[in-house]
Protein backbone atom coordinates (compact mmCIF):
# COMPACT_ATOMS: atom_id res chain seq x y z
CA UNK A 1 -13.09 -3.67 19.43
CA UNK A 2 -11.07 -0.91 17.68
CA UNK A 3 -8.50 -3.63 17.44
CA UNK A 4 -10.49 -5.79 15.57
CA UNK A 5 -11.60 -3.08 13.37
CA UNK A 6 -8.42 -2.06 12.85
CA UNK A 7 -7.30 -5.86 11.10
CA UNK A 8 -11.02 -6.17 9.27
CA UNK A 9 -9.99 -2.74 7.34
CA UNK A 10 -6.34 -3.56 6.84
CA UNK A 11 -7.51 -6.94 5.17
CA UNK A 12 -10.30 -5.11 3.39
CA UNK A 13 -7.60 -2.86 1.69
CA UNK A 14 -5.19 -4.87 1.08
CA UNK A 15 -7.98 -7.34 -0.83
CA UNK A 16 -8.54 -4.16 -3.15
CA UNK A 17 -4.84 -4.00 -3.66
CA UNK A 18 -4.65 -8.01 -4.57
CA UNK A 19 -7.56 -7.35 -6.90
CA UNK A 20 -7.01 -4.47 -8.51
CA UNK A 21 -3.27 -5.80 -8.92
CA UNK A 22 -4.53 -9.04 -10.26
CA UNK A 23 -7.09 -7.50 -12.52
CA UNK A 24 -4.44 -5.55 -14.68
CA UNK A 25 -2.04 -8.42 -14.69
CA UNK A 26 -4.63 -10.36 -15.89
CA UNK A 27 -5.73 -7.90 -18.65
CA UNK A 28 -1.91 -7.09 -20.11
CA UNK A 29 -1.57 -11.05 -19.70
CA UNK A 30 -4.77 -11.52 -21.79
CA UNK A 31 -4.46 -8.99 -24.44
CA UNK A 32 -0.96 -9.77 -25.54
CA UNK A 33 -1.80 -13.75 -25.05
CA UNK A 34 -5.26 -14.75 -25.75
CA UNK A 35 -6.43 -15.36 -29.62
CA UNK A 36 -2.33 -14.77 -30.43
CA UNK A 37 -1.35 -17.92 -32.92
CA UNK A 38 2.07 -16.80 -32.28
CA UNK A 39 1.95 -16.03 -28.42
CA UNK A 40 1.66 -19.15 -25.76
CA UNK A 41 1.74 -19.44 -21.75
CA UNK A 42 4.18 -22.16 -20.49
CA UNK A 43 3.97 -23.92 -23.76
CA UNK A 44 -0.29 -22.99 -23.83
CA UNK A 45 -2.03 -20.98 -26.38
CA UNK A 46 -5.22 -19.45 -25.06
CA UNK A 47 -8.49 -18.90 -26.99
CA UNK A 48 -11.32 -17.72 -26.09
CA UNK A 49 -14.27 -19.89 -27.10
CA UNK A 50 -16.78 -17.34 -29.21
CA UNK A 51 -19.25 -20.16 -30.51
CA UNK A 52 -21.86 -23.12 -29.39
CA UNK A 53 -20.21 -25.33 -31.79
CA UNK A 54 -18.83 -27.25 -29.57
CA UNK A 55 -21.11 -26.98 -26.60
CA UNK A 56 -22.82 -30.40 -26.41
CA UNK A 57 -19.71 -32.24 -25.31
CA UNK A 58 -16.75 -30.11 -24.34
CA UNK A 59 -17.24 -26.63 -24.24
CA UNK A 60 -19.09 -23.47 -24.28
CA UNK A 61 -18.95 -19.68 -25.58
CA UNK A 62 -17.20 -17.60 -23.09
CA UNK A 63 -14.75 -20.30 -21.98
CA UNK A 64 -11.27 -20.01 -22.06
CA UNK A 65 -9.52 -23.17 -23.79
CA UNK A 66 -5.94 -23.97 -23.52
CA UNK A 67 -4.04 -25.74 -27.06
CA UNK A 68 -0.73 -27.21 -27.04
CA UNK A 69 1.26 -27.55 -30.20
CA UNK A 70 1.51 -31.12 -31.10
CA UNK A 71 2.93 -32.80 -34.53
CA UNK A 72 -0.17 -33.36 -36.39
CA UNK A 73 0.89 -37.08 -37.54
CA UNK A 74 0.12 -38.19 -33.85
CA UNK A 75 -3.32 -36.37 -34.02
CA UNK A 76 -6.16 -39.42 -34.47
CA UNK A 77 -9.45 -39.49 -34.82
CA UNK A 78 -11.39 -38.06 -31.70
CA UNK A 79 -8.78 -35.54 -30.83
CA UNK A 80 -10.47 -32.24 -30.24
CA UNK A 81 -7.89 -29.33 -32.68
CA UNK A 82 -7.23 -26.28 -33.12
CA UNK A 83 -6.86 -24.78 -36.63
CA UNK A 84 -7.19 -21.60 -39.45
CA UNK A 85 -9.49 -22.05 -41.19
CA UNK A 86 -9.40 -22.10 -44.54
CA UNK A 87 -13.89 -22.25 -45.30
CA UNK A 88 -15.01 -19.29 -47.78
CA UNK A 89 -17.29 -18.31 -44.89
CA UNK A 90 -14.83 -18.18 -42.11
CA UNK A 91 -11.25 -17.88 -43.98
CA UNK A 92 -8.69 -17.11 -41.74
CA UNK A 93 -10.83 -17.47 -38.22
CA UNK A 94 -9.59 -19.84 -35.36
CA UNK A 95 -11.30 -22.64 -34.94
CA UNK A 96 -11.89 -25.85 -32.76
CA UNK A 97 -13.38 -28.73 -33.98
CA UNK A 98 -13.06 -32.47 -33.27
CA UNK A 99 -11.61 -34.95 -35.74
CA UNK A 100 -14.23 -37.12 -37.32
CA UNK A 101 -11.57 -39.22 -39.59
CA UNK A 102 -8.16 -39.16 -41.37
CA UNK A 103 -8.03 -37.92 -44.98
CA UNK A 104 -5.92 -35.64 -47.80
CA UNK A 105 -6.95 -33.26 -49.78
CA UNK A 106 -7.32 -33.02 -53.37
CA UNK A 107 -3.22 -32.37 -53.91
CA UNK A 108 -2.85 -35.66 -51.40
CA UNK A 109 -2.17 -33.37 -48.39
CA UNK A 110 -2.50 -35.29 -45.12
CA UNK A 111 -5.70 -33.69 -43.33
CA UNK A 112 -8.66 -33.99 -41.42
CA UNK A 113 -12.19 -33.89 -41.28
CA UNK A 114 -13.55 -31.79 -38.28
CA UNK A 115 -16.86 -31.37 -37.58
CA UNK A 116 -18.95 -29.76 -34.61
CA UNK A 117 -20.61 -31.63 -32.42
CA UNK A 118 -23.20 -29.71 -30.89
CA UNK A 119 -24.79 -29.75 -34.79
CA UNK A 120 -22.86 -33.12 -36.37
CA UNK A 121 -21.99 -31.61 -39.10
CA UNK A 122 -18.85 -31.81 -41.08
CA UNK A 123 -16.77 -28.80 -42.04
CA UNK A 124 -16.56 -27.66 -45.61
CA UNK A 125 -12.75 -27.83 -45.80
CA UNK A 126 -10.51 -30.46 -45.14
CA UNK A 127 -7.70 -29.35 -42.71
CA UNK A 128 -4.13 -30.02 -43.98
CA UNK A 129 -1.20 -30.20 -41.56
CA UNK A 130 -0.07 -26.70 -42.14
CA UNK A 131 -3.14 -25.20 -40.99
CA UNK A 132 -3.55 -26.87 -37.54
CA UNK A 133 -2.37 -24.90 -34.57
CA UNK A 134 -2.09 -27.06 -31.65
CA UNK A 135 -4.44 -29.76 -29.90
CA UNK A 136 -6.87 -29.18 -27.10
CA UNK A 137 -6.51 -29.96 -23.41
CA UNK A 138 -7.95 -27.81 -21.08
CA UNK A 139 -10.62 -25.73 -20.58
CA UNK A 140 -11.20 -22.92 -17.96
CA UNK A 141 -14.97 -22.38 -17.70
CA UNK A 142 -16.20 -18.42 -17.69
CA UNK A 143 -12.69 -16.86 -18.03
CA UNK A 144 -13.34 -15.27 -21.65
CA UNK A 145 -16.34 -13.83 -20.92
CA UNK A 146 -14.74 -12.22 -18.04
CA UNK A 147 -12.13 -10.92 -20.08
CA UNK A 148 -14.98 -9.60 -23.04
CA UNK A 149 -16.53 -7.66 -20.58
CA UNK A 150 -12.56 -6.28 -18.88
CA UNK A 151 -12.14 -4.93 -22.05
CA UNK A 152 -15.33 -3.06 -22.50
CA UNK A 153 -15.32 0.67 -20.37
CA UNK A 154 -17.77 -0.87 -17.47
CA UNK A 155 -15.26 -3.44 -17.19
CA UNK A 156 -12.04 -1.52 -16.93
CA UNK A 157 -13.85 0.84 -14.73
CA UNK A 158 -15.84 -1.99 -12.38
CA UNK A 159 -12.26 -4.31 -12.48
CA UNK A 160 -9.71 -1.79 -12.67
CA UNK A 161 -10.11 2.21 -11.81
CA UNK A 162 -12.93 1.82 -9.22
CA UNK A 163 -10.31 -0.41 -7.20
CA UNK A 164 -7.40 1.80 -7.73
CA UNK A 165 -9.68 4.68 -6.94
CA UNK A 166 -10.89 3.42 -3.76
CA UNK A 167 -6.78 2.61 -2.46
CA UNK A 168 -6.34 6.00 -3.71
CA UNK A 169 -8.83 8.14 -1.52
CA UNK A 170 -8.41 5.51 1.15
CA UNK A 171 -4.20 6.29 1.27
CA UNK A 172 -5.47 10.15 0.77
CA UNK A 173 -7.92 10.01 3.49
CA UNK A 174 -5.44 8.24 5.93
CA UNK A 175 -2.49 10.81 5.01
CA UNK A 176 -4.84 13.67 5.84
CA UNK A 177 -5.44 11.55 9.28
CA UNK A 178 -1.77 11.42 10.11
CA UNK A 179 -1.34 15.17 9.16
CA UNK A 180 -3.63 16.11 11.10
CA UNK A 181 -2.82 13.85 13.82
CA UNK A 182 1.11 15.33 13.11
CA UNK A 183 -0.05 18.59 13.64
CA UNK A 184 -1.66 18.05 16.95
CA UNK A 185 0.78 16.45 18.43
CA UNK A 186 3.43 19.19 17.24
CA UNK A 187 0.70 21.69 19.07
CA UNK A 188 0.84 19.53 22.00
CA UNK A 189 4.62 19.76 22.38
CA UNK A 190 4.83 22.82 21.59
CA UNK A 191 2.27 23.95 24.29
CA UNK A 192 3.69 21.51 26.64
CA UNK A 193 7.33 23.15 26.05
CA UNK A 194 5.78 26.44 26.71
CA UNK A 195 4.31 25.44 29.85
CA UNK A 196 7.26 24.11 30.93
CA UNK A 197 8.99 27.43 30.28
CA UNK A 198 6.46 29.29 31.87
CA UNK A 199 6.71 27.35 35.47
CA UNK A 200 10.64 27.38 34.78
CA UNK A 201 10.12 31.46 34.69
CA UNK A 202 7.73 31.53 37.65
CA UNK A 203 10.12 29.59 39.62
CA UNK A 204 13.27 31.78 38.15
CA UNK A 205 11.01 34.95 39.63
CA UNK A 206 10.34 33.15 42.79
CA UNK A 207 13.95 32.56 43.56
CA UNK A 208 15.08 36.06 42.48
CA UNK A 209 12.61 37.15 45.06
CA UNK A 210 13.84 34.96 47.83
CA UNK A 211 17.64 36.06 46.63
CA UNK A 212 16.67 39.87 47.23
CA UNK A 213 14.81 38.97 50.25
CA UNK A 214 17.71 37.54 51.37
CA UNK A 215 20.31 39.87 50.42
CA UNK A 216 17.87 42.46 52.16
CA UNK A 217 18.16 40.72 55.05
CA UNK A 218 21.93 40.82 54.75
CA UNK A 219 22.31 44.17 53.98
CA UNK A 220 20.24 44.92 57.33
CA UNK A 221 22.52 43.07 59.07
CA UNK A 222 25.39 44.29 58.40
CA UNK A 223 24.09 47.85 58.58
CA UNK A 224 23.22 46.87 62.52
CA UNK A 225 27.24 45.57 62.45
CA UNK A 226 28.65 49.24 61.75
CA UNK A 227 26.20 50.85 63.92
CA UNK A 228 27.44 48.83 66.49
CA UNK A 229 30.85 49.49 65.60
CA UNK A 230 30.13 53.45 65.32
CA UNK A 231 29.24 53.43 69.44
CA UNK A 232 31.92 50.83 70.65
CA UNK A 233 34.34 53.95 70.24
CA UNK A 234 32.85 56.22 72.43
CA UNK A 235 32.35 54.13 75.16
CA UNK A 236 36.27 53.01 75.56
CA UNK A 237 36.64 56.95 75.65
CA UNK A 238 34.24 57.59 78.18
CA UNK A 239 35.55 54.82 80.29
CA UNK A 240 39.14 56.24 79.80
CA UNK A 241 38.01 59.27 80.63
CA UNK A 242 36.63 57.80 84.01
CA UNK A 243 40.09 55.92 84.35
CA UNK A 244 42.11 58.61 83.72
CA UNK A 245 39.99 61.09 86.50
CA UNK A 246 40.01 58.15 89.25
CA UNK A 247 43.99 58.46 88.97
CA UNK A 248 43.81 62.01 89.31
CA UNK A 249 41.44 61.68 92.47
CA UNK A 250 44.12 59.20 93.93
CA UNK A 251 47.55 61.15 93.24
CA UNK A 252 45.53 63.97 94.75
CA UNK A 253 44.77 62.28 97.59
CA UNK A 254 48.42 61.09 98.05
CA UNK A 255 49.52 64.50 97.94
């Protein structure tokens, strides 16, 4: 069981790592990409869709559309673009429209007239060849709403610092774990080692007593030796002495 705990939480951080990481690639990739005429991804530019103007038939506000730059000779009628406008209402806004027909402008300026197609109505300007930015291809539903709301301060903090936060305790909660842990174990050793130097003492103390037993034992010994050795003397003399007057008996009795 703690084994399977164990892998749940490891993949339950390590998702907050691939999501918070993901989160602020995905916002430095967005801001210096998205809505940039001069910025593309593999050949892409990326726009996020603010309008209905388009909704009926291709796409909606809050999508994410992908434009590739194309040579605007090729464009036709149909093709969904990409263009600045050039409208007194919108001048200089990004726009994407879908060609209705081919035309020039006034100065005989190649062109087109867009129109949206959620309302079927044309646009006020006709788009020359210098204005277009690139024609449509893709679109990836729901990705700039997503980004609207990372770069509003609930987003950053949902997205980005509640994440990081939450790998932060959790990485400051399991270091506290493994000091304390650390410091356990360094008390067990350390009252293990002094255990094992108190049975080495009490065993040291034993044998010292068994040594002086021992040389006790010795010394009485030996003291018994040189008793012995302090009478041995006294008896030789004795029995000389006996030797000695049995002679004199016998030369007396000779005589």
């Amino acid at each position: 069981m703690k084994k399977v705990l164990g892998v749940v939480k490891t993949i339950l951080v390590w998702l907050f790592v691939v999501l918070a990481v993901t989160m602020t690639i995905f916002t430095i990739v967005s801001v210096n990409t998205f809505n940039r005429n001069d910025r593309d991804i593999l050949g892409y530019k990326a726009y996020i869709v603010n309008t209905d103007s388009m909704s009926k038939t291709d796409f909606k506000a809050g999508d994410l559309i992908l434009v590739k730059e194309v040579d605007p000779s090729t464009l036709k009628e149909g093709d969904i673009i990409t263009y600045m406008s050039q409208s007194t209402e919108s001048f200089g806004e990004t726009i994407t429209h879908k060609i209705r027909k081919l035309t020039s402008d006034a100065r005989g300026n190649p062109g087109f007239i867009t129109y949206s197609t959620t309302t079927d109505q044309d646009d006020d300007t006709i788009v020359t060849y210098m204005y277009v930015l690139g024609k449509y291809e893709k679109t990836i539903p729901g990705v700039g709403s997503f980004f609207n709301f990372m770069k509003t301060p609930q987003g950053y903090i949902i997205c980005i610092f509640i994440p990081f936060m939450i790998l932060i305790v959790y990485q400051a909660v399991k270091f506290v774990i493994i000091f304390r842990r650390y410091k356990r174990e360094q008390m067990e050793e350390m009252n293990a080692e002094r255990e094992r130097l108190e049975t080495e003492r009490e065993k040291n103390a034993q044998m010292m007593e068994e040594l002086q037993a021992l040389k006790q034992q010795l010394e009485t010994k030996v003291g018994a030796g040189q008793d012995a050795e302090k009478f041995e003397p006294a008896d030789k003399t004795e029995e000389k002495s006996s030797s000695d007057k049995s002679v004199e008996k016998k030369d007396e009795k000779d005589n």
